[in-house]
N, C-alpha and C. Protein backbone atom coordinates (compact mmCIF):
# COMPACT_ATOMS: atom_id res chain seq x y z
N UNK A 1 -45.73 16.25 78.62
CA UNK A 1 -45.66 16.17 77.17
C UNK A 1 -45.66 14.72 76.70
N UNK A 2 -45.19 13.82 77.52
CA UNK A 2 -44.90 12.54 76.78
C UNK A 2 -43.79 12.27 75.86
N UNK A 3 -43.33 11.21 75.99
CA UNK A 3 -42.13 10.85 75.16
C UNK A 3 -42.66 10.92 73.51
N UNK A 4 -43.83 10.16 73.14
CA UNK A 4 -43.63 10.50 71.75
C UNK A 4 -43.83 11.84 71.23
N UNK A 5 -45.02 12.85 71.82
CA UNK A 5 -44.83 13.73 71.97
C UNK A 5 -43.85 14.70 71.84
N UNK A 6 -42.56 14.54 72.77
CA UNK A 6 -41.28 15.09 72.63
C UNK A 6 -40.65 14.61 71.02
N UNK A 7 -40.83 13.43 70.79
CA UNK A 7 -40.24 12.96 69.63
C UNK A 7 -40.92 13.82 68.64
N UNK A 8 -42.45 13.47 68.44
CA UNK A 8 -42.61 14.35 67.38
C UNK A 8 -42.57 15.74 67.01
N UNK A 9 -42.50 16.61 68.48
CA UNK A 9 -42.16 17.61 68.64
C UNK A 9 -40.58 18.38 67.73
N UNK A 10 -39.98 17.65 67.91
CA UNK A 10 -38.50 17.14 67.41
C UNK A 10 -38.17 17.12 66.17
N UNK A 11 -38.91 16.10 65.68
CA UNK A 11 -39.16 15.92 64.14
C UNK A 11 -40.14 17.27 63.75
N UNK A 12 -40.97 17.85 63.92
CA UNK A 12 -41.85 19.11 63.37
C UNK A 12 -40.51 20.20 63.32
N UNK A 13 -39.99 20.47 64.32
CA UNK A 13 -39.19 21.44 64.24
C UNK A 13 -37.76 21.34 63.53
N UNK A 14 -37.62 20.10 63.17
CA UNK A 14 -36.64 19.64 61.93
C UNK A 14 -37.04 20.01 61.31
N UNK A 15 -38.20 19.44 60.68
CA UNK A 15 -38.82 19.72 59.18
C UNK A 15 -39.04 21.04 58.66
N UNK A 16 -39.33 22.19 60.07
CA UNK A 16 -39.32 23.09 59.74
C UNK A 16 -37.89 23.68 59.32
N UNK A 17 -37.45 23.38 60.24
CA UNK A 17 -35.62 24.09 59.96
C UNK A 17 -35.37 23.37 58.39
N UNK A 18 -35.27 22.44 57.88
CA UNK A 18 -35.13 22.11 56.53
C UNK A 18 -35.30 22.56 55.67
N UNK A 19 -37.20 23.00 55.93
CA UNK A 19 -37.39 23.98 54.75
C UNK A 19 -36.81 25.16 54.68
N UNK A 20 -36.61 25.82 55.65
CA UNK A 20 -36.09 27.19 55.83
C UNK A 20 -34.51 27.29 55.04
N UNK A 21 -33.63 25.94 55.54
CA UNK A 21 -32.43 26.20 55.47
C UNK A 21 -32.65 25.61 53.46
N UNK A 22 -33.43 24.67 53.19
CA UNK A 22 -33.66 24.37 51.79
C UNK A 22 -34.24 25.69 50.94
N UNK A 23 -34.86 26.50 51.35
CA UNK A 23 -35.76 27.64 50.75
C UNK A 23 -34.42 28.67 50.68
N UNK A 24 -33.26 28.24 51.56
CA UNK A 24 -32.02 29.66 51.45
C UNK A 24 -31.28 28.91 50.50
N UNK A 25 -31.08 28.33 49.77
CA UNK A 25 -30.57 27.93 49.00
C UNK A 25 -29.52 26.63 50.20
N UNK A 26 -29.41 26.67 50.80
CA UNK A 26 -28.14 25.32 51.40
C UNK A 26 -28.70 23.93 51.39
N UNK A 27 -27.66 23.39 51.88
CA UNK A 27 -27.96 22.09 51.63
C UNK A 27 -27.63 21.35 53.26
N UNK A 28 -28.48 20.56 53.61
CA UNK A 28 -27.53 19.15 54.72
C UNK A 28 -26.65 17.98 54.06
N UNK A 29 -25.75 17.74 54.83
CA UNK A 29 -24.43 17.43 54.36
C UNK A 29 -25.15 15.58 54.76
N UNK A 30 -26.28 15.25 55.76
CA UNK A 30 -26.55 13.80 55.58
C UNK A 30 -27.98 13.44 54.96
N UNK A 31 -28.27 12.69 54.27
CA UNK A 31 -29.34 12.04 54.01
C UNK A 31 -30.18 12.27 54.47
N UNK A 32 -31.47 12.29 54.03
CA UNK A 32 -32.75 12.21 54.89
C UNK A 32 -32.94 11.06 55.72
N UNK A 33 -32.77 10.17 55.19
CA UNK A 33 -33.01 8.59 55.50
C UNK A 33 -32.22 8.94 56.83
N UNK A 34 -31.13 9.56 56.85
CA UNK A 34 -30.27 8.79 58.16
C UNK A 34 -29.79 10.03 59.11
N UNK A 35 -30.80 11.36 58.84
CA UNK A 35 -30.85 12.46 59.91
C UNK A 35 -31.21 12.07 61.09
N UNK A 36 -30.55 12.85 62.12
CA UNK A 36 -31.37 13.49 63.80
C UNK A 36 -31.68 13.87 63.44
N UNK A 37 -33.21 14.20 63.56
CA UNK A 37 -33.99 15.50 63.90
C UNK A 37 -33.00 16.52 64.94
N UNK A 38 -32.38 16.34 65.74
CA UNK A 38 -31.79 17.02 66.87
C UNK A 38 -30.39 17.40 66.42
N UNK A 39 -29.72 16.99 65.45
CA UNK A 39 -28.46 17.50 65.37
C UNK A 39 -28.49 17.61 63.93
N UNK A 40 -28.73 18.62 63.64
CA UNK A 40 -28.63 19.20 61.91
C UNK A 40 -27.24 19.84 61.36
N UNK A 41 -26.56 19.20 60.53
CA UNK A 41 -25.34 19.41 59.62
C UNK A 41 -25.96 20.16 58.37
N UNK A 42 -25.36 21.39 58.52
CA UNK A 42 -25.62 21.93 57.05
C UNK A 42 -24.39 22.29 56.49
N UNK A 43 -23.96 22.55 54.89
CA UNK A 43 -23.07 22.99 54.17
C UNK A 43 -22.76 23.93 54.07
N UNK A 44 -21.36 24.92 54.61
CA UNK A 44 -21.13 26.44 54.86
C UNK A 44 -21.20 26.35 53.29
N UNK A 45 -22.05 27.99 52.25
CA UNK A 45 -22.00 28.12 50.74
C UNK A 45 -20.37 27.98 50.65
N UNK A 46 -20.06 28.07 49.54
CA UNK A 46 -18.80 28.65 48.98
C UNK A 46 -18.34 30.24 49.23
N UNK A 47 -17.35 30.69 49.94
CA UNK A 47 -16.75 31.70 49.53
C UNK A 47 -17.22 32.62 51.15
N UNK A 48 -17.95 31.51 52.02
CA UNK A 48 -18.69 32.14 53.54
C UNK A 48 -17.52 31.98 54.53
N UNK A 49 -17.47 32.64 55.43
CA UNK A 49 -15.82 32.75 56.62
C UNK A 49 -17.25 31.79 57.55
N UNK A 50 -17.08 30.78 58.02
CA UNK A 50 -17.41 30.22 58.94
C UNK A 50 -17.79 30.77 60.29
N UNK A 51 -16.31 31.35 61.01
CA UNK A 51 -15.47 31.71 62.33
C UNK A 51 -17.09 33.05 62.32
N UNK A 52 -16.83 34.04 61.37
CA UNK A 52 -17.49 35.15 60.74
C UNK A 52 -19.58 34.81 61.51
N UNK A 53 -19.71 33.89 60.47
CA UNK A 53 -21.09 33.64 60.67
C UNK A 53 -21.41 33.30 62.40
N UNK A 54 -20.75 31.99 62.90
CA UNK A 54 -20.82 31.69 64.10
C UNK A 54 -20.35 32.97 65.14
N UNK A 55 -19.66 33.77 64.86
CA UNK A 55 -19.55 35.02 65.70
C UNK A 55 -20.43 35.86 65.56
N UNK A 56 -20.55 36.07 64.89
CA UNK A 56 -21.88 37.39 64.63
C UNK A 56 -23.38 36.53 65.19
N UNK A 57 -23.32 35.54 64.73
CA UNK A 57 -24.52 34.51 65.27
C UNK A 57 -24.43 34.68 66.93
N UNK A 58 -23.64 34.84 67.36
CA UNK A 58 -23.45 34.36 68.86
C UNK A 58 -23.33 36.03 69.73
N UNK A 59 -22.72 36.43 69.39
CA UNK A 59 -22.67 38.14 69.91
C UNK A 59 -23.86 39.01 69.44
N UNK A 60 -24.41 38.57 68.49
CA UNK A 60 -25.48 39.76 67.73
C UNK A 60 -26.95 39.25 68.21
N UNK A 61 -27.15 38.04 68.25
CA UNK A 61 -27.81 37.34 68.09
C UNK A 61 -28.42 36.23 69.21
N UNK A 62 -26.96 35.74 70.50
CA UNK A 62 -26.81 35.25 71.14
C UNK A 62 -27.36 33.39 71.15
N UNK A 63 -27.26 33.22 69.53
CA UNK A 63 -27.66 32.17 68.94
C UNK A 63 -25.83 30.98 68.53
N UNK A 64 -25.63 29.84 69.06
CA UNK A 64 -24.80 28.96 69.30
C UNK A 64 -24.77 28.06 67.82
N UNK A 65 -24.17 27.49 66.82
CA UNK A 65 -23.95 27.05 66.51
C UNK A 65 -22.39 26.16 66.47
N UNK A 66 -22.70 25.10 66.06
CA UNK A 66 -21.26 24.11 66.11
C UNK A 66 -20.72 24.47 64.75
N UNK A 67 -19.76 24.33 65.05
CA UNK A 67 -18.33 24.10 63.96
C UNK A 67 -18.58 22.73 64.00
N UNK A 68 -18.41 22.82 62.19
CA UNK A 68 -17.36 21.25 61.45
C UNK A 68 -16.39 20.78 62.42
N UNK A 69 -16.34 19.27 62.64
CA UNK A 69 -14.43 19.35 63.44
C UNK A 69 -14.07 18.14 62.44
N UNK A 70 -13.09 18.05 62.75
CA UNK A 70 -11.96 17.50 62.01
C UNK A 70 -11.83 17.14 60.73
N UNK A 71 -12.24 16.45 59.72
CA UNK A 71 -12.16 16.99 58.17
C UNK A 71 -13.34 17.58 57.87
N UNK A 72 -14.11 18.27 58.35
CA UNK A 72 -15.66 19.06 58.34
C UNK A 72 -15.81 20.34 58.81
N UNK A 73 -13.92 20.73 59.37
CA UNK A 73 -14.03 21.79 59.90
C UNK A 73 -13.85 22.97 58.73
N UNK A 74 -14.48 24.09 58.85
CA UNK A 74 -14.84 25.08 58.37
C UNK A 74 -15.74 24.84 57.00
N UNK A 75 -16.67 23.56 57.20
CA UNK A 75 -17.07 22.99 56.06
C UNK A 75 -18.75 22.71 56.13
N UNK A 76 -19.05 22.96 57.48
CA UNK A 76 -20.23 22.55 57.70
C UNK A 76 -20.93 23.53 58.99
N UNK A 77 -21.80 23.67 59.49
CA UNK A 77 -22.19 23.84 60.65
C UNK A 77 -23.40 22.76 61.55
N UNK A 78 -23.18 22.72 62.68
CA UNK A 78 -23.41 21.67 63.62
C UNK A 78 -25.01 22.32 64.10
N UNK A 79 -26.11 22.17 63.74
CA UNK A 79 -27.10 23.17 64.25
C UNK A 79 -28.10 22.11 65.14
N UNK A 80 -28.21 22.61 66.37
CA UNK A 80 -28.81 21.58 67.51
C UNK A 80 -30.49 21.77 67.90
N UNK A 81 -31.51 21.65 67.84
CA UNK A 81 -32.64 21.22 68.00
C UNK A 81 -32.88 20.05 69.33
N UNK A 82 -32.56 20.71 70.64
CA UNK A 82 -32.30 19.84 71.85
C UNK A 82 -33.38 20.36 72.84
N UNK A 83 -34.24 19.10 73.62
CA UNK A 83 -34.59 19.76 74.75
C UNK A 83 -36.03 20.66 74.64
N UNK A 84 -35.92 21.58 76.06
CA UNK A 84 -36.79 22.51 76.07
C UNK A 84 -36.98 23.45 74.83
N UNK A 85 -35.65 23.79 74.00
CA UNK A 85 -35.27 24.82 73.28
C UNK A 85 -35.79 24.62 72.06
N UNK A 86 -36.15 23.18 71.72
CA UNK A 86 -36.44 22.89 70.28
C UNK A 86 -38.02 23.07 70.22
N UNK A 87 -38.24 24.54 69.82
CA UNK A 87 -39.55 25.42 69.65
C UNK A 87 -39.21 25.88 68.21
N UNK A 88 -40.52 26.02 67.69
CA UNK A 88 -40.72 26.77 66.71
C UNK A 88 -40.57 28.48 66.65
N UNK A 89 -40.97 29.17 67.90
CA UNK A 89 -39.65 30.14 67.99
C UNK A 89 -38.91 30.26 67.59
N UNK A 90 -37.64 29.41 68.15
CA UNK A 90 -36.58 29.66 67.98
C UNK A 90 -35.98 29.21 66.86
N UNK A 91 -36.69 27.99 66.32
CA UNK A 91 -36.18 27.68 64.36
C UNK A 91 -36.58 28.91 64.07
N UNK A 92 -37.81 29.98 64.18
CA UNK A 92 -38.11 30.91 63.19
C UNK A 92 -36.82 31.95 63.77
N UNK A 93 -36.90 31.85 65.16
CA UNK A 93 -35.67 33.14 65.02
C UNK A 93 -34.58 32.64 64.33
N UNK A 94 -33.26 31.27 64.75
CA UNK A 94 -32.44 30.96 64.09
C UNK A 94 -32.08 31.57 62.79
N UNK A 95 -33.41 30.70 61.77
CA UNK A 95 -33.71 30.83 60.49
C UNK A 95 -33.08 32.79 60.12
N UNK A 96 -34.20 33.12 60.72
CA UNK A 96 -33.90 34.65 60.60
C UNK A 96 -32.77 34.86 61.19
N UNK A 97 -32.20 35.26 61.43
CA UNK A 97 -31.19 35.76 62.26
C UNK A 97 -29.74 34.80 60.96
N UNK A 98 -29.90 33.59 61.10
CA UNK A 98 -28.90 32.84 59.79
C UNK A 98 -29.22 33.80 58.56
N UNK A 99 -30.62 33.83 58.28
CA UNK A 99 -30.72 34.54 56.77
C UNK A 99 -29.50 36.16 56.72
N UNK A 100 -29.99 36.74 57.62
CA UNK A 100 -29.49 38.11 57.91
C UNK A 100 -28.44 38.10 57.82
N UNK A 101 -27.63 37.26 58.76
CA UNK A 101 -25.95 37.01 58.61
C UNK A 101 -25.74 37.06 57.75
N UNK A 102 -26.40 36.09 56.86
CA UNK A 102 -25.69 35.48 55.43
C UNK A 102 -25.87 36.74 54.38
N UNK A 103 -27.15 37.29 54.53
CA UNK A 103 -27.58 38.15 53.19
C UNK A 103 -26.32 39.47 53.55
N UNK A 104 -26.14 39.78 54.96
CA UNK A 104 -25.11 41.22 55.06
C UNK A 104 -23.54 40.45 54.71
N UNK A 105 -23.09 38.92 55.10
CA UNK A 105 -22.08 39.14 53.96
C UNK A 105 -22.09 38.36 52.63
N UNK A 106 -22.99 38.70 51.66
CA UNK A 106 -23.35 38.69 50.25
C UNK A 106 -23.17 37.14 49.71
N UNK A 107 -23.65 36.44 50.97
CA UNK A 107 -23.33 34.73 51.02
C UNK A 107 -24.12 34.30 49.47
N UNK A 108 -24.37 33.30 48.69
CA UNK A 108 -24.82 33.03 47.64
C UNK A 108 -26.25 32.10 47.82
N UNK A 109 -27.32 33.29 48.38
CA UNK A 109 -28.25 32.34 49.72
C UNK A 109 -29.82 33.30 48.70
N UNK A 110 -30.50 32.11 48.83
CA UNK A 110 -31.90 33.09 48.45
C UNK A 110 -32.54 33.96 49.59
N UNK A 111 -32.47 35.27 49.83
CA UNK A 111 -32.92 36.04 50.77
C UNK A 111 -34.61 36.28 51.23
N UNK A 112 -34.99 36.35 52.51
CA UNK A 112 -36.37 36.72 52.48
C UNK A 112 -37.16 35.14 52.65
N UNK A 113 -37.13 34.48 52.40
CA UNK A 113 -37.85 33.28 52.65
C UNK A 113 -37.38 32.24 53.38
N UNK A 114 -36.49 32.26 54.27
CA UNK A 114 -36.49 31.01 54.87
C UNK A 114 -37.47 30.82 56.45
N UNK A 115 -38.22 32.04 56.87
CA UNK A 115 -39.11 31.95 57.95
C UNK A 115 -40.62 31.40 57.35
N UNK A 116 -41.06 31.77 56.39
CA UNK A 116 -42.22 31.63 55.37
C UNK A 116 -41.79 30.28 55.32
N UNK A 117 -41.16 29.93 54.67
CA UNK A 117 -41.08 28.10 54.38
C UNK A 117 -40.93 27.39 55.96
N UNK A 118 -40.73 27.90 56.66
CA UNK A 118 -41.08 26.88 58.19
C UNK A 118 -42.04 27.21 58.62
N UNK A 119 -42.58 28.46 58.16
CA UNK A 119 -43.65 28.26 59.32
C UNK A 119 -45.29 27.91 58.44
N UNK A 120 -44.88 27.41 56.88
CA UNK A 120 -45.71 26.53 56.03
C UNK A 120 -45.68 25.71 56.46
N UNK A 121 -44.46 24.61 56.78
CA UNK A 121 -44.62 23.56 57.44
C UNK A 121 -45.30 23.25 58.79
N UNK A 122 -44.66 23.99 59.96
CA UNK A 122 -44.98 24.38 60.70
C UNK A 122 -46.74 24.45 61.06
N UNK A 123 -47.49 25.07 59.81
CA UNK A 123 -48.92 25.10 60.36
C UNK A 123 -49.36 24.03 59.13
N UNK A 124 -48.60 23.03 58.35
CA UNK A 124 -49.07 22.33 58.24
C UNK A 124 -49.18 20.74 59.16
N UNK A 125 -47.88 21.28 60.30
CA UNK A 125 -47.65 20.12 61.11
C UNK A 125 -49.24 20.39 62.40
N UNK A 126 -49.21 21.69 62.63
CA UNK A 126 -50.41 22.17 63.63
C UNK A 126 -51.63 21.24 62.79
N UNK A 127 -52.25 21.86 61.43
CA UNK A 127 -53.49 21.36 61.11
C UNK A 127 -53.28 19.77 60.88
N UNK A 128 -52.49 18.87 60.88
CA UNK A 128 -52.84 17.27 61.18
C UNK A 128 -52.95 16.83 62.44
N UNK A 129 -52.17 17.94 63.64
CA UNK A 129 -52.68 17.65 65.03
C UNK A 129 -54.42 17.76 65.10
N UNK A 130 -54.53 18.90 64.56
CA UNK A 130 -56.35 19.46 65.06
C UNK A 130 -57.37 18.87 64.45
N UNK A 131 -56.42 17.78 63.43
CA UNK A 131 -57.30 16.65 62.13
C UNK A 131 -57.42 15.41 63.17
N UNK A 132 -56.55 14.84 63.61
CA UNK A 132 -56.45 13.42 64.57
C UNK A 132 -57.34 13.35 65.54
C-alpha cells in the first residue's frame, strides 16, 4: 500500500465518518484544523446514557468504542479509525449500526442518512483516484 497511501487511506475514511456522524445531527468535540483522522471525538446528544450506547454497540454489534475519561467522561465518545480496520466497510457499518442505537433510544439524531452521506464522500474520494 505505501505509507502515503495508508495516510490517505486514513484521511478518506475520516471524511467519510464526518459526514455520516455530521448528516446525524452530532458534532466532534475538536477542530478540523487540529483532528486525527485516526482518533475521532464525537459529542454524546443530550439526554443519551453513554454506558447504554457503547454496550449495545459492543454485544449487538460487536463494534468498540472509547469512553470520554476524565472531565470528558460520559461526554464524548473516543471512535478509532486504526490500521487494517480503517475500511470503508466498516465506517459504513459503524455509521449504521451508531444510527440504529441511537434512533431505538429516541436520541435527538437525524435518522436514515448517515451511510448515504459517507458513502457520497466516499465515491467522491474513489472518482479523484480514477481522475489522477
Amino acid at each position: 500500500e505505501g505509507l502515503e497511501n495508508a495516510w490517505q487511506r486514513h484521511m478518506d475514511n475520516h471524511l467519510a465518518l464526518r459526514a455520516g456522524i455530521e448528516a446525524m445531527g452530532l458534532s466532534f468535540v475538536v477542530d478540523e484544523a487540529h483532528r486525527l483522522p485516526q482518533l475521532n471525538s464525537v459529542t454524546i446528544p443530550d439526554g443519551v446514557d453513554d454506558a447504554a450506547v457503547r454496550g449495545r454497540l459492543l454485544n449487538e454489534y460487536n463494534l468498540e468504542i472509547g469512553a470520554g475519561l476524565g472531565p470528558m467522561a460520559g461526554k464524548i465518545w473516543r471512535i478509532g479509525l486504526m490500521g487494517h480496520a480503517c475500511n470503508a466497510r466498516n465506517v459504513e457499518y459503524f455509521l449504521a449500526s451508531l444510527e440504529e442505537v441511537l434512533g431505538d433510544l429516541n436520541a435527538p439524531i437525524q435518522n436514515g442518512v448517515a451511510v448515504a452521506a459517507a458513502q457520497a464522500v466516499l465515491a467522491g474520494s474513489a472518482a479523484e483516484v480514477a481522475t489522477a
